[in-house]
Protein backbone atom coordinates (compact mmCIF):
# COMPACT_ATOMS: atom_id res chain seq x y z
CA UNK A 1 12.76 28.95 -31.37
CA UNK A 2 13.43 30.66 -28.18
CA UNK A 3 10.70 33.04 -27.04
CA UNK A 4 11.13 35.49 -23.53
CA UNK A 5 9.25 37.95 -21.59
CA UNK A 6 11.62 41.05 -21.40
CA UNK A 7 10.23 43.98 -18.90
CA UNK A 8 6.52 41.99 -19.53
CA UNK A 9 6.62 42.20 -23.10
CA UNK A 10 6.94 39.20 -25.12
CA UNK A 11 10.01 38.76 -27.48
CA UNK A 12 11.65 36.77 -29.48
CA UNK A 13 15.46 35.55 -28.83
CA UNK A 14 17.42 35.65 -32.11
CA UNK A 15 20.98 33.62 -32.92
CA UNK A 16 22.68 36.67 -31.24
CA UNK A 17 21.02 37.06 -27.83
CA UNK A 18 19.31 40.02 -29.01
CA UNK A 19 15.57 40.72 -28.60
CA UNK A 20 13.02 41.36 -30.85
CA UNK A 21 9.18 42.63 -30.26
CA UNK A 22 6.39 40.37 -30.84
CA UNK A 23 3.94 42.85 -30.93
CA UNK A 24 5.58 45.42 -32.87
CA UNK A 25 7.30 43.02 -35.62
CA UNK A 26 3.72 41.48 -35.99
CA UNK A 27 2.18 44.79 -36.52
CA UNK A 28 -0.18 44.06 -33.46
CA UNK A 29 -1.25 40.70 -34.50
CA UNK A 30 0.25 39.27 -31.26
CA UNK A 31 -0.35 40.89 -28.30
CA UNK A 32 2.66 42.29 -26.13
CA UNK A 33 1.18 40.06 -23.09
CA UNK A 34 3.44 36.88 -22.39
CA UNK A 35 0.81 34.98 -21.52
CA UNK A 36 -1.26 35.52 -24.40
CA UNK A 37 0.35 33.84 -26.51
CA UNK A 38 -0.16 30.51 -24.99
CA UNK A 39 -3.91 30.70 -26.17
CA UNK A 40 -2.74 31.06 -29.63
CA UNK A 41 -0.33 28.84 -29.94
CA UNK A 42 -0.12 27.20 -33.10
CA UNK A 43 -0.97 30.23 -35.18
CA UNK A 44 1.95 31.91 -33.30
CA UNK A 45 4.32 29.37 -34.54
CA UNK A 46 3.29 29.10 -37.60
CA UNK A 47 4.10 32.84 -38.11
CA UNK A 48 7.28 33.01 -36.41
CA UNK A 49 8.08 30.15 -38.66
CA UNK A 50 7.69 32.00 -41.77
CA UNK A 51 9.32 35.23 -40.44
CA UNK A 52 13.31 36.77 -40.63
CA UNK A 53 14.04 38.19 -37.65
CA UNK A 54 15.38 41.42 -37.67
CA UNK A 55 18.68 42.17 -35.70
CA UNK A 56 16.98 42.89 -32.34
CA UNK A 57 18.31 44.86 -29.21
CA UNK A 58 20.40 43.84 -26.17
CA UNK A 59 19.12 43.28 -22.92
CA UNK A 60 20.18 42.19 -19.27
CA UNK A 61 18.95 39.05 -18.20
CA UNK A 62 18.03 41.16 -14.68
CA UNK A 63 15.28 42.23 -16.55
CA UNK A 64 13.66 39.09 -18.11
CA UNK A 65 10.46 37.49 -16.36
CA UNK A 66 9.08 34.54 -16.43
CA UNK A 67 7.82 32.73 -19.71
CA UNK A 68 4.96 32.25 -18.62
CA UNK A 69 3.74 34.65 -15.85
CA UNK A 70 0.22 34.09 -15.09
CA UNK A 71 -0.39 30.47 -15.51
CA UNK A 72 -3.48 29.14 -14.58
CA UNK A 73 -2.69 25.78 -13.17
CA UNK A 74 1.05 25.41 -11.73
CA UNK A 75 1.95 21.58 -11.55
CA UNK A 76 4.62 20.13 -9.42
CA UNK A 77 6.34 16.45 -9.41
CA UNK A 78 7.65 14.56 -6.69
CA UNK A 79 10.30 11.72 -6.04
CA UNK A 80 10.76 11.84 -10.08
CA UNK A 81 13.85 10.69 -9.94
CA UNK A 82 15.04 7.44 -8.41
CA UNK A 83 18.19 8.85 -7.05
CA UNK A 84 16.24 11.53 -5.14
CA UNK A 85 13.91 9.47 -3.83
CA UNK A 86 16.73 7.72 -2.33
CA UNK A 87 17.83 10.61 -0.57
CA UNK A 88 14.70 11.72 0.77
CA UNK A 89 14.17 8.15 2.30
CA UNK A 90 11.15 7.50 0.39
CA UNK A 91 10.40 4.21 -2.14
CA UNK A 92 10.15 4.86 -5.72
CA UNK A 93 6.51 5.72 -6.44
CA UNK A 94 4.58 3.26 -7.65
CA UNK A 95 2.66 4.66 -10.56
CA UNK A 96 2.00 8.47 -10.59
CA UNK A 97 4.57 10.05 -8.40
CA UNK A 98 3.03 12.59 -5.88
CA UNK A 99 1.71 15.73 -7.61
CA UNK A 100 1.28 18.96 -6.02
CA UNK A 101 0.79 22.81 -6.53
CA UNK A 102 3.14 26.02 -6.09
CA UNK A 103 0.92 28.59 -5.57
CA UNK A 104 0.81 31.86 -8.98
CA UNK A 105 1.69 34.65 -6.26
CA UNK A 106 5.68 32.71 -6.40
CA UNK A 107 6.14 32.68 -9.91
CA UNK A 108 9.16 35.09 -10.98
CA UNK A 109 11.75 35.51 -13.58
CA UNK A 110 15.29 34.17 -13.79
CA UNK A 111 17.31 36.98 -12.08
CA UNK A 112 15.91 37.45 -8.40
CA UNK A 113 16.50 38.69 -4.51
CA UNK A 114 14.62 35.93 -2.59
CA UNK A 115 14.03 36.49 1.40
CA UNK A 116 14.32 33.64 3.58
CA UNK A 117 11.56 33.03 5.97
CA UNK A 118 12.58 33.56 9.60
CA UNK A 119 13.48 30.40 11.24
CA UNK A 120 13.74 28.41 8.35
CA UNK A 121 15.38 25.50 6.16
CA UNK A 122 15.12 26.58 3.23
CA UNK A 123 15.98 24.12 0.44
CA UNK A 124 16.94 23.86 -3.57
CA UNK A 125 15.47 21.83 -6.84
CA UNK A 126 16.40 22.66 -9.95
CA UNK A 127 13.84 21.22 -12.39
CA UNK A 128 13.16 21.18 -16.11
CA UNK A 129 10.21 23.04 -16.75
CA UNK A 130 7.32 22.37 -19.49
CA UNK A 131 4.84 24.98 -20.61
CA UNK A 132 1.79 23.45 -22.17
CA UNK A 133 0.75 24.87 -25.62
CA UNK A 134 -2.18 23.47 -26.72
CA UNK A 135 -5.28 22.04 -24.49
CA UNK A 136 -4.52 18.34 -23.60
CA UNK A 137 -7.04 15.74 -22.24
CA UNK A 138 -6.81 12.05 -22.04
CA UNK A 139 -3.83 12.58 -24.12
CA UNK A 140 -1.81 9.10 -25.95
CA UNK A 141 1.77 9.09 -24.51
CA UNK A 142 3.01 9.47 -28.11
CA UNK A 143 1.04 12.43 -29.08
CA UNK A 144 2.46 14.76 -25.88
CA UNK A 145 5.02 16.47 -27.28
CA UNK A 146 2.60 18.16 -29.52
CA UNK A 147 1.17 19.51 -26.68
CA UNK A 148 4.34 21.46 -25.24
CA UNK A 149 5.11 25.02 -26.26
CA UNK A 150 8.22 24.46 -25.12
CA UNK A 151 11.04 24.09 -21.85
CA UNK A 152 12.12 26.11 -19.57
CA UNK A 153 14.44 26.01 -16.34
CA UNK A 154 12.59 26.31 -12.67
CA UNK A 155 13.26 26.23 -9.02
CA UNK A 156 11.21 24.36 -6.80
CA UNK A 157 12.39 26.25 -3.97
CA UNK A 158 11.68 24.57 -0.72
CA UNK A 159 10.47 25.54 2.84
CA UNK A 160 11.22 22.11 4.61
CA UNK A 161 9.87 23.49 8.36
CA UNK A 162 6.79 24.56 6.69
CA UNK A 163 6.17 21.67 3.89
CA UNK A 164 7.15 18.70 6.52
CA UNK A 165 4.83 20.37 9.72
CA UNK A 166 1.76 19.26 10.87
CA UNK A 167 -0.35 15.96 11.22
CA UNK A 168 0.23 15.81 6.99
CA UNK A 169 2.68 17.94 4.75
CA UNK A 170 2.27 21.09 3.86
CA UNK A 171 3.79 20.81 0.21
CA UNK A 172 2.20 23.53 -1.41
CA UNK A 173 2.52 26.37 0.92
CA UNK A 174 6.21 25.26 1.97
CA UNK A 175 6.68 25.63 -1.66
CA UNK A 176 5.27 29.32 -2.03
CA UNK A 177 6.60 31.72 -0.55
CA UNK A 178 7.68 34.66 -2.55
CA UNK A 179 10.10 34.22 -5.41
CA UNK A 180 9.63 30.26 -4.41
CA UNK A 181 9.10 29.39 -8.55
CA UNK A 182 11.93 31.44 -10.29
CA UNK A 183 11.27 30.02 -14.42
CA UNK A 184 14.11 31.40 -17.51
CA UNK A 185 15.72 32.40 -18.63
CA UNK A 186 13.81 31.67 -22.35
CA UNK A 187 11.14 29.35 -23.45
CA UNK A 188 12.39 27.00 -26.08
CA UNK A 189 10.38 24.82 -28.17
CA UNK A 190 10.87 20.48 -28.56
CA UNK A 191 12.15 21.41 -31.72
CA UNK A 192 15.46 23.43 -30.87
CA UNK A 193 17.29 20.50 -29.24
CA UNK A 194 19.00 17.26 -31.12
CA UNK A 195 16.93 15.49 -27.99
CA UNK A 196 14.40 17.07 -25.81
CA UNK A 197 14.05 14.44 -23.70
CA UNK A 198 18.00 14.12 -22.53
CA UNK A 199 19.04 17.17 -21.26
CA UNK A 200 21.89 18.17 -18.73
CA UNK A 201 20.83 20.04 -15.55
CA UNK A 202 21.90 21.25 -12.15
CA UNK A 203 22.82 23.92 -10.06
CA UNK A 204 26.01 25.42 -7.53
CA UNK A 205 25.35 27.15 -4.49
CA UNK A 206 28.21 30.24 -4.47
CA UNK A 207 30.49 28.17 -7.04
CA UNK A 208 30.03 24.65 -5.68
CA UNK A 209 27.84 22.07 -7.68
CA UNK A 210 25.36 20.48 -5.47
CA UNK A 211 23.26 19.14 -8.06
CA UNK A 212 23.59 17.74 -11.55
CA UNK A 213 21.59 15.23 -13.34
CA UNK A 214 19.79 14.15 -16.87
CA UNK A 215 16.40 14.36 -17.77
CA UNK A 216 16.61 11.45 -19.21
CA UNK A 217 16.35 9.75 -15.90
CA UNK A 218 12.99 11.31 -14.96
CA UNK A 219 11.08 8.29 -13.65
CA UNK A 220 8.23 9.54 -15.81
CA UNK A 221 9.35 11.40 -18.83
CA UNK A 222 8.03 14.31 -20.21
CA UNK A 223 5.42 12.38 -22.24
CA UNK A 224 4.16 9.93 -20.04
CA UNK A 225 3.54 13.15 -17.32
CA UNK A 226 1.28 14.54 -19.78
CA UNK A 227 -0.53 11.14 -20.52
CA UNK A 228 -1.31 10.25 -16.62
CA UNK A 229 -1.76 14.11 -15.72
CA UNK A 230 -4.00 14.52 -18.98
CA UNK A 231 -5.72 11.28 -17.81
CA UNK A 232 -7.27 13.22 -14.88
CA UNK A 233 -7.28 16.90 -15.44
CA UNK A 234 -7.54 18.89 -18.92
CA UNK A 235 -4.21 20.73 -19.10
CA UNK A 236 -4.54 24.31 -20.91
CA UNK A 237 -2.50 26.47 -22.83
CA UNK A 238 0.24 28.29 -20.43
CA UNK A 239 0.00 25.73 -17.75
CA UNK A 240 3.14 24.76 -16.69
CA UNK A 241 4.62 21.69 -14.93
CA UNK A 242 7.69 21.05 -12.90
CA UNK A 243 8.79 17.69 -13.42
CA UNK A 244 11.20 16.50 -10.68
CA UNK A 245 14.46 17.30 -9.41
CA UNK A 246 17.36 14.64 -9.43
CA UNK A 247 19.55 13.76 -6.11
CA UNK A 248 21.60 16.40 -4.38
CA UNK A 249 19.19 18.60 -2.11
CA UNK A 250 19.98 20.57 1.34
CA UNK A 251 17.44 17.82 2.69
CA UNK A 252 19.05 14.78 1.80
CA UNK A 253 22.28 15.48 3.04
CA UNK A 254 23.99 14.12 6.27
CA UNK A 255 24.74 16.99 7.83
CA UNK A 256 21.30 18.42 6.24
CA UNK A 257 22.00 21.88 4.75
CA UNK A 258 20.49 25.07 4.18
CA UNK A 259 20.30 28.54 2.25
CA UNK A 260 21.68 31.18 4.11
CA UNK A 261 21.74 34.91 3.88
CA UNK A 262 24.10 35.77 0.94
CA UNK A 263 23.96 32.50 -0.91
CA UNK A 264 23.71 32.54 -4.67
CA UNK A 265 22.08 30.24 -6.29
CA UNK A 266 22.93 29.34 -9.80
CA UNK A 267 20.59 26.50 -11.90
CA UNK A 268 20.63 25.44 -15.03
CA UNK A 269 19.43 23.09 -18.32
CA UNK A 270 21.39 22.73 -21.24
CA UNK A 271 20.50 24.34 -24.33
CA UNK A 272 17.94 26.91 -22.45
CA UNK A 273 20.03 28.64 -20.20
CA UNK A 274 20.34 29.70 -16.46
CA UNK A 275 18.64 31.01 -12.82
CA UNK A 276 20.48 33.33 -10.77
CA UNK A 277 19.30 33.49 -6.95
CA UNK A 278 20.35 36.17 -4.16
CA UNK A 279 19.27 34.73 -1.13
CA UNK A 280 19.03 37.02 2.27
CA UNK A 281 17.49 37.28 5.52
């Protein structure tokens, strides 16, 4: 199942790439609100389920917003990835990787004009993307995927000036400035893929690949992230969590490079779809 928020409205995504209302094929049952439907989860899926989908209507993918918009906890891993914690001259972590925030107020959808903060280096991380759908605390390794609604792709975009200043780094506000946490183009649930935990991603800046990995070489998978996360903070319904980014970023590169004005940025996971990024000064 692939589920989207179209123009803030939540929708379904049929075989064709059409859209179809939530709210008006369930009679008002399901609220219109993307985020809602987080809370109700499991009744949600159970209905959609047992549903045909009508033939839906088109759409542009300009006007598509994040899958989940309003998150109430926004979860970010670091050094997830051995090869990119080769790059950024660090030693693979020892246990829980280092965890940090990107702020709600950078959360947008797929298609997006970013601005680039005077003065800066700003950097790239394409990321798979889980959105929690039911409440998980102290949860068993082998009981997390029942806690994901589902993937999505993300962009961890990075302000290095701002995230490496200071006496300690600044992660989370070098991380948030706006349109910092583009998320799309769908949501699509554990189910929809052959494996969930092996997927293709990367990105190209203006046509050339700079990054391209497999989530199956997350140094913590998706499970085990929700058993040691779990283990010391209830995750809720429409939380999401970036999980790492493999090897290829702006920082890590000798000469170190940066977005400039007029870049594009193009991510993506297989099987979910892609980000599309208009940088400018």
């Amino acid at each position: 199942m692939r589920i989207a928020n179209l123009s803030g409205r939540l929708v379904l995504i049929t075989d064709q790439d059409t859209a179809v209302d939530v709210e008006q094929l369930s009679e008002g049952r399901f609220a219109a609100d993307p985020q809602a439907v987080y809370a109700r989860w499991a009744e949600f899926r159970a209905w959609a389920s047992a549903i045909t989908l009508p033939a839906g209507v088109p759409f542009a993918a300009a006007d598509l917003g994040a899958p989940a918009p309003a998150a109430r906890q926004i979860l970010a891993i670091g050094l997830n990835y051995r090869d990119h914690a080769a790059e950024s001259g660090f030693a693979v972590p020892d246990g829980l990787p280092p965890v940090f925030t990107k702020f709600a107020s950078c959360v947008t959808g797929p298609v997006t004009d970013v601005r680039l903060p005077d003065g800066g280096q700003t950097d790239w991380e394409v990321e798979l993307v889980m959105v929690i759908g039911t409440y998980a605390y102290q949860v068993a390794e082998q009981d997390a995927w029942d806690h994901v609604a589902g993937l999505t792709v993300g962009q961890d975009i990075s302000e290095r000036r701002t995230q490496l200043a200071g006496p300690a780094p600044q992660f989370s506000l070098g991380k948030s400035y706006p349109g910092f946490a583009p998320t799309g183009p769908y949501l699509v649930t554990p189910d929809a893929f052959a494996d969930p935990g092996d997927l293709q991603l990367g990105c190209a800046i203006n046509g050339e690949e700079v990054q391209k990995g497999r989530t199956s070489d997350l140094l913590l998978s998706v499970p085990v992230l929700i058993a040691r996360l779990s283990a010391v903070l209830p995750l809720s319904p429409g939380d999401i969590v970036f999980t790492g980014t493999p090897a290829g970023v702006g920082l890590g590169r000798k000469p170190q490079r940066w977005l400039t004005d007029g870049d594009e940025l193009v991510s993506y996971v297989t099987g979910i779809g892609e980000l599309r990024q208009r940088f400018h000064s």
